[in-house]
N, C-alpha and C. Protein backbone atom coordinates (compact mmCIF):
# COMPACT_ATOMS: atom_id res chain seq x y z
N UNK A 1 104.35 76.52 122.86
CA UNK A 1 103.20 77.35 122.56
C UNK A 1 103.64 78.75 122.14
N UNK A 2 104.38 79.22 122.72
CA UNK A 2 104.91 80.70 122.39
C UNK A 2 105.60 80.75 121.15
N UNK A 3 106.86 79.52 121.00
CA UNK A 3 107.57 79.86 119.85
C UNK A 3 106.41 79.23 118.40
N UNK A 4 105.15 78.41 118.50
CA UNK A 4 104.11 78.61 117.30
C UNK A 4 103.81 80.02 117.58
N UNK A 5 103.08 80.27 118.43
CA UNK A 5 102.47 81.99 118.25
C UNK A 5 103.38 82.77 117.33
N UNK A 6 104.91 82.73 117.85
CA UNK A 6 106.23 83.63 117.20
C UNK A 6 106.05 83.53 115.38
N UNK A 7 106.30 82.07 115.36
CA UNK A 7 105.85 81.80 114.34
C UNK A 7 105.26 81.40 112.80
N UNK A 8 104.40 81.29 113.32
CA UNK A 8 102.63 81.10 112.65
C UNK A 8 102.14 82.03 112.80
N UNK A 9 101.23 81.81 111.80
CA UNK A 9 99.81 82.77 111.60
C UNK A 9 100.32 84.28 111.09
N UNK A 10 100.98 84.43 109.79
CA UNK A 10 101.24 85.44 110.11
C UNK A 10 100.62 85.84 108.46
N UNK A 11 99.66 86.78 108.85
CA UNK A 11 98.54 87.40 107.75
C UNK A 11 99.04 88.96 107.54
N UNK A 12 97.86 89.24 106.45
CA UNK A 12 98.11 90.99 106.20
C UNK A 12 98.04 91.79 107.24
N UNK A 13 97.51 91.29 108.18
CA UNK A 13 97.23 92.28 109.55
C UNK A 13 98.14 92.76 110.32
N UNK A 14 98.63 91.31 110.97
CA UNK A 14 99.72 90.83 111.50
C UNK A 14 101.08 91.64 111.29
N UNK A 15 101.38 91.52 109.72
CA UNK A 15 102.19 92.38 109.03
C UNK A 15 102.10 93.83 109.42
N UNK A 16 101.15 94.60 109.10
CA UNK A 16 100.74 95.78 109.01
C UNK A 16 100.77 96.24 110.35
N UNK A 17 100.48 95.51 111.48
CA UNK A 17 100.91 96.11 112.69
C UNK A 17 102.04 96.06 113.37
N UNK A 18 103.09 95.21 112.55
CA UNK A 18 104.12 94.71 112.85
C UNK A 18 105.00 96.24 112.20
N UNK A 19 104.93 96.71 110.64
CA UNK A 19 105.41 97.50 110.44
C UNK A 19 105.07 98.83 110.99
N UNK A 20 103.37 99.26 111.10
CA UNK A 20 103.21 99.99 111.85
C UNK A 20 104.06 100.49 113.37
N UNK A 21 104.10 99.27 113.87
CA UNK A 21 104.67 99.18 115.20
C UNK A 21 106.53 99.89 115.05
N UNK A 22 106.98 99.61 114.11
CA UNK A 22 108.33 99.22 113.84
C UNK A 22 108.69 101.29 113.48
N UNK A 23 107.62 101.78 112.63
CA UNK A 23 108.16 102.92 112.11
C UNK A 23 107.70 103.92 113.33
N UNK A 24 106.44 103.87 113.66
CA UNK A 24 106.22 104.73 115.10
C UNK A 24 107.13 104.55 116.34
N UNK A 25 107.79 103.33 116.59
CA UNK A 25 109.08 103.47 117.63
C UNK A 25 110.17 103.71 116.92
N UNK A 26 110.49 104.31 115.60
CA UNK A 26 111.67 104.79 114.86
C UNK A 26 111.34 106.26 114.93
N UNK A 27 109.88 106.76 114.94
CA UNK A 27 109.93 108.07 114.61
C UNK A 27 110.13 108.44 116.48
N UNK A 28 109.15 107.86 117.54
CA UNK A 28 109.45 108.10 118.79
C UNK A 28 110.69 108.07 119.38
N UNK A 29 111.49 107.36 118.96
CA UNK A 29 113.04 107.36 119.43
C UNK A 29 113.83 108.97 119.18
N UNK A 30 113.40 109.23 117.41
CA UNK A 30 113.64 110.07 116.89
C UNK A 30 113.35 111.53 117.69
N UNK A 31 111.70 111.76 117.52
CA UNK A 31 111.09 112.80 118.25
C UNK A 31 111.12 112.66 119.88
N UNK A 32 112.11 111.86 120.66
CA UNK A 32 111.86 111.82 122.02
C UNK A 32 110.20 111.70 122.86
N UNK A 33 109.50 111.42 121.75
CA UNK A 33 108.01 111.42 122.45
C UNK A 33 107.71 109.99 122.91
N UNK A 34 107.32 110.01 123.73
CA UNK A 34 106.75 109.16 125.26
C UNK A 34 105.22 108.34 124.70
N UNK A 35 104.25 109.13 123.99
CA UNK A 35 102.98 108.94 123.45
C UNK A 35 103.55 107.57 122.50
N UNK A 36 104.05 108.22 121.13
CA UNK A 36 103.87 107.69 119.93
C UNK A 36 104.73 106.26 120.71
N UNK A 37 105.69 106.64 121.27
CA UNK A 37 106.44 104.94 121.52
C UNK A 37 105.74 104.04 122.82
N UNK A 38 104.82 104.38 123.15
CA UNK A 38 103.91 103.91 123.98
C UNK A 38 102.67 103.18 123.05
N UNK A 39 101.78 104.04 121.69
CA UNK A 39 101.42 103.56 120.58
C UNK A 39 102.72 102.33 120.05
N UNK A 40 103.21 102.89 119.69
CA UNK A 40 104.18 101.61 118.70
C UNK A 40 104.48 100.05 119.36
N UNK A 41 104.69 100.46 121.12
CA UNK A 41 104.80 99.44 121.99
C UNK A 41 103.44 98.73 121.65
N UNK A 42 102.52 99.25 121.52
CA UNK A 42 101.04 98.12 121.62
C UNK A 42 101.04 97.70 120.37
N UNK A 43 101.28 98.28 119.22
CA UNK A 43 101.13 97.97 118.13
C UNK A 43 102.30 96.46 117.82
N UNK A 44 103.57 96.61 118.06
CA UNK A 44 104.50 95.70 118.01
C UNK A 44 104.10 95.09 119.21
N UNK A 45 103.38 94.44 120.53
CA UNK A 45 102.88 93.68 121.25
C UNK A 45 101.82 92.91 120.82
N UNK A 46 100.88 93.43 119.84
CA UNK A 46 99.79 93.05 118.98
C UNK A 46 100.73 92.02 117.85
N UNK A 47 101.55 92.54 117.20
CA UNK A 47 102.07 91.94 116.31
C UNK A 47 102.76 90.25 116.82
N UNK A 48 103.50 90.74 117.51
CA UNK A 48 104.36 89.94 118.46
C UNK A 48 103.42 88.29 118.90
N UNK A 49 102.75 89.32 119.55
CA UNK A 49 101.43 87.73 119.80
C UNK A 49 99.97 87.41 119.55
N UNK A 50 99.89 87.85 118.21
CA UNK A 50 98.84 88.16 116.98
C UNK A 50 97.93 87.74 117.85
N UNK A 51 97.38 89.18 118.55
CA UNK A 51 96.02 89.53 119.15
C UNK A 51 95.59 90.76 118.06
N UNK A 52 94.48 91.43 118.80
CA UNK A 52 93.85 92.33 118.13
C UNK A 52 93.31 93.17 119.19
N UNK A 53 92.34 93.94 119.22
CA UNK A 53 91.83 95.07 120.11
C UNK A 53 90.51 94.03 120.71
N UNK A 54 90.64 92.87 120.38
CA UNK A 54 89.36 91.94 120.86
C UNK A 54 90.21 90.53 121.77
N UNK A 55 91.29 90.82 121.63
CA UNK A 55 92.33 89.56 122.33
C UNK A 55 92.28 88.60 121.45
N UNK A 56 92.42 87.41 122.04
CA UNK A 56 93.27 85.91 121.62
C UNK A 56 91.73 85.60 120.01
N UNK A 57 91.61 85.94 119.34
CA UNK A 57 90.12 85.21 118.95
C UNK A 57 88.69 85.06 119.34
N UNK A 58 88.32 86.50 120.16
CA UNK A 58 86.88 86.51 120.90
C UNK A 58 86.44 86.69 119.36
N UNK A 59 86.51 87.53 118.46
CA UNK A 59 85.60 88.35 117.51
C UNK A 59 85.47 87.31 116.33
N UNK A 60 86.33 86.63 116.58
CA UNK A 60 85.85 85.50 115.13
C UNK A 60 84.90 84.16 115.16
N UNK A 61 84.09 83.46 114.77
CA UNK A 61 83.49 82.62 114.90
C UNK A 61 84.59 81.02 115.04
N UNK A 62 84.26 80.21 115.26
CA UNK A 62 84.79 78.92 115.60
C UNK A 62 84.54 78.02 114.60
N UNK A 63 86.22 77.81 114.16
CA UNK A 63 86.23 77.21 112.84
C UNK A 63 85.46 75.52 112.84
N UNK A 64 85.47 75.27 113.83
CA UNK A 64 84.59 73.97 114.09
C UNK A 64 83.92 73.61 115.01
N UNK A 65 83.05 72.58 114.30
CA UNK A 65 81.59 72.55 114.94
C UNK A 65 81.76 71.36 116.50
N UNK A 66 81.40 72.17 117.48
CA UNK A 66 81.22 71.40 118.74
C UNK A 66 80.58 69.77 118.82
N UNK A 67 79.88 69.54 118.06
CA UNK A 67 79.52 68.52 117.91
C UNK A 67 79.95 67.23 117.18
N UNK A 68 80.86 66.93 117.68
CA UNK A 68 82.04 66.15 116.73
C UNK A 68 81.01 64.51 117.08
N UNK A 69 80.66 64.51 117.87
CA UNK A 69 80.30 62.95 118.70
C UNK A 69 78.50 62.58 117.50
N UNK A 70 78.15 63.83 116.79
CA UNK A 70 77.12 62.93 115.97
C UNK A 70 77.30 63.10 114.72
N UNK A 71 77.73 62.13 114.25
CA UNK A 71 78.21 61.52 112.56
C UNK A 71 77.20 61.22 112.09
N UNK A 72 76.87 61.54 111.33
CA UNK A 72 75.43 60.93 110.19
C UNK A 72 76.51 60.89 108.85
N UNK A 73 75.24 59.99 108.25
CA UNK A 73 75.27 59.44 107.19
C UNK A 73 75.12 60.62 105.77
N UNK A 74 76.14 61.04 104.94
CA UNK A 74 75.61 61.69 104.11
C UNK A 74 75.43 61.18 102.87
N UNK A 75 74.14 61.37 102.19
CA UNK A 75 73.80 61.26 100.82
C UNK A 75 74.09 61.73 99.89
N UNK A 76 74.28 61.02 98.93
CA UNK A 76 74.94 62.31 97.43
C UNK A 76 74.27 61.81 96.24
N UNK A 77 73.95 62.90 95.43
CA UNK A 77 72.94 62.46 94.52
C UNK A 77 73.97 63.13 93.28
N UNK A 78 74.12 62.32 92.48
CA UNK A 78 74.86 62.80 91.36
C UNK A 78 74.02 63.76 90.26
N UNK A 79 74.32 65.10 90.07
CA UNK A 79 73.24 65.64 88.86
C UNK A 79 74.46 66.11 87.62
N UNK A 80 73.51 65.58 86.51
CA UNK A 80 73.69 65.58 85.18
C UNK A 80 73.33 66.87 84.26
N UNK A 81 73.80 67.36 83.89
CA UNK A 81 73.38 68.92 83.11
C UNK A 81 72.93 67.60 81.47
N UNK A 82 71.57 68.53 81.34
CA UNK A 82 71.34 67.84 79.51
C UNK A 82 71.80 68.43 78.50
């Protein structure tokens, strides 16, 4: 489970907090500040195990539908342009 999280899934976001993360603990190392590498730590922890400020997937809807157990029948009607 961990080494998919590592990974997969890895989007524009993902990225962007990954580099984010990467240059704020280069400049904190740099400037000895405690803040910014405390920022960069969450930012590269976010990256790391592609959460967000909402956790694991609360804020997105559910790519599929709970109701797997009623199958119907679908109809298809072929249309013709004149």
């Amino acid at each position: 489970m961990i080494k998919q999280t590592l990974f997969t899934g890895w989007h524009f976001m993902r990225w962007l907090r990954l580099g984010l993360g990467g240059l704020m603990a280069i400049q904190a190392v740099q400037n000895h500040d405690t803040l910014s590498g405390l920022i960069a730590a969450f930012f590269l922890f976010q990256a790391v195990t592609n959460t967000g400020c909402c956790s694991v997937n609360s804020c997105t809807a559910p790519a599929t539908k709970n109701n797997a157990d009623k199958i119907e029948d679908v109809e298809f009607e072929e249309v013709k342009t004149k």
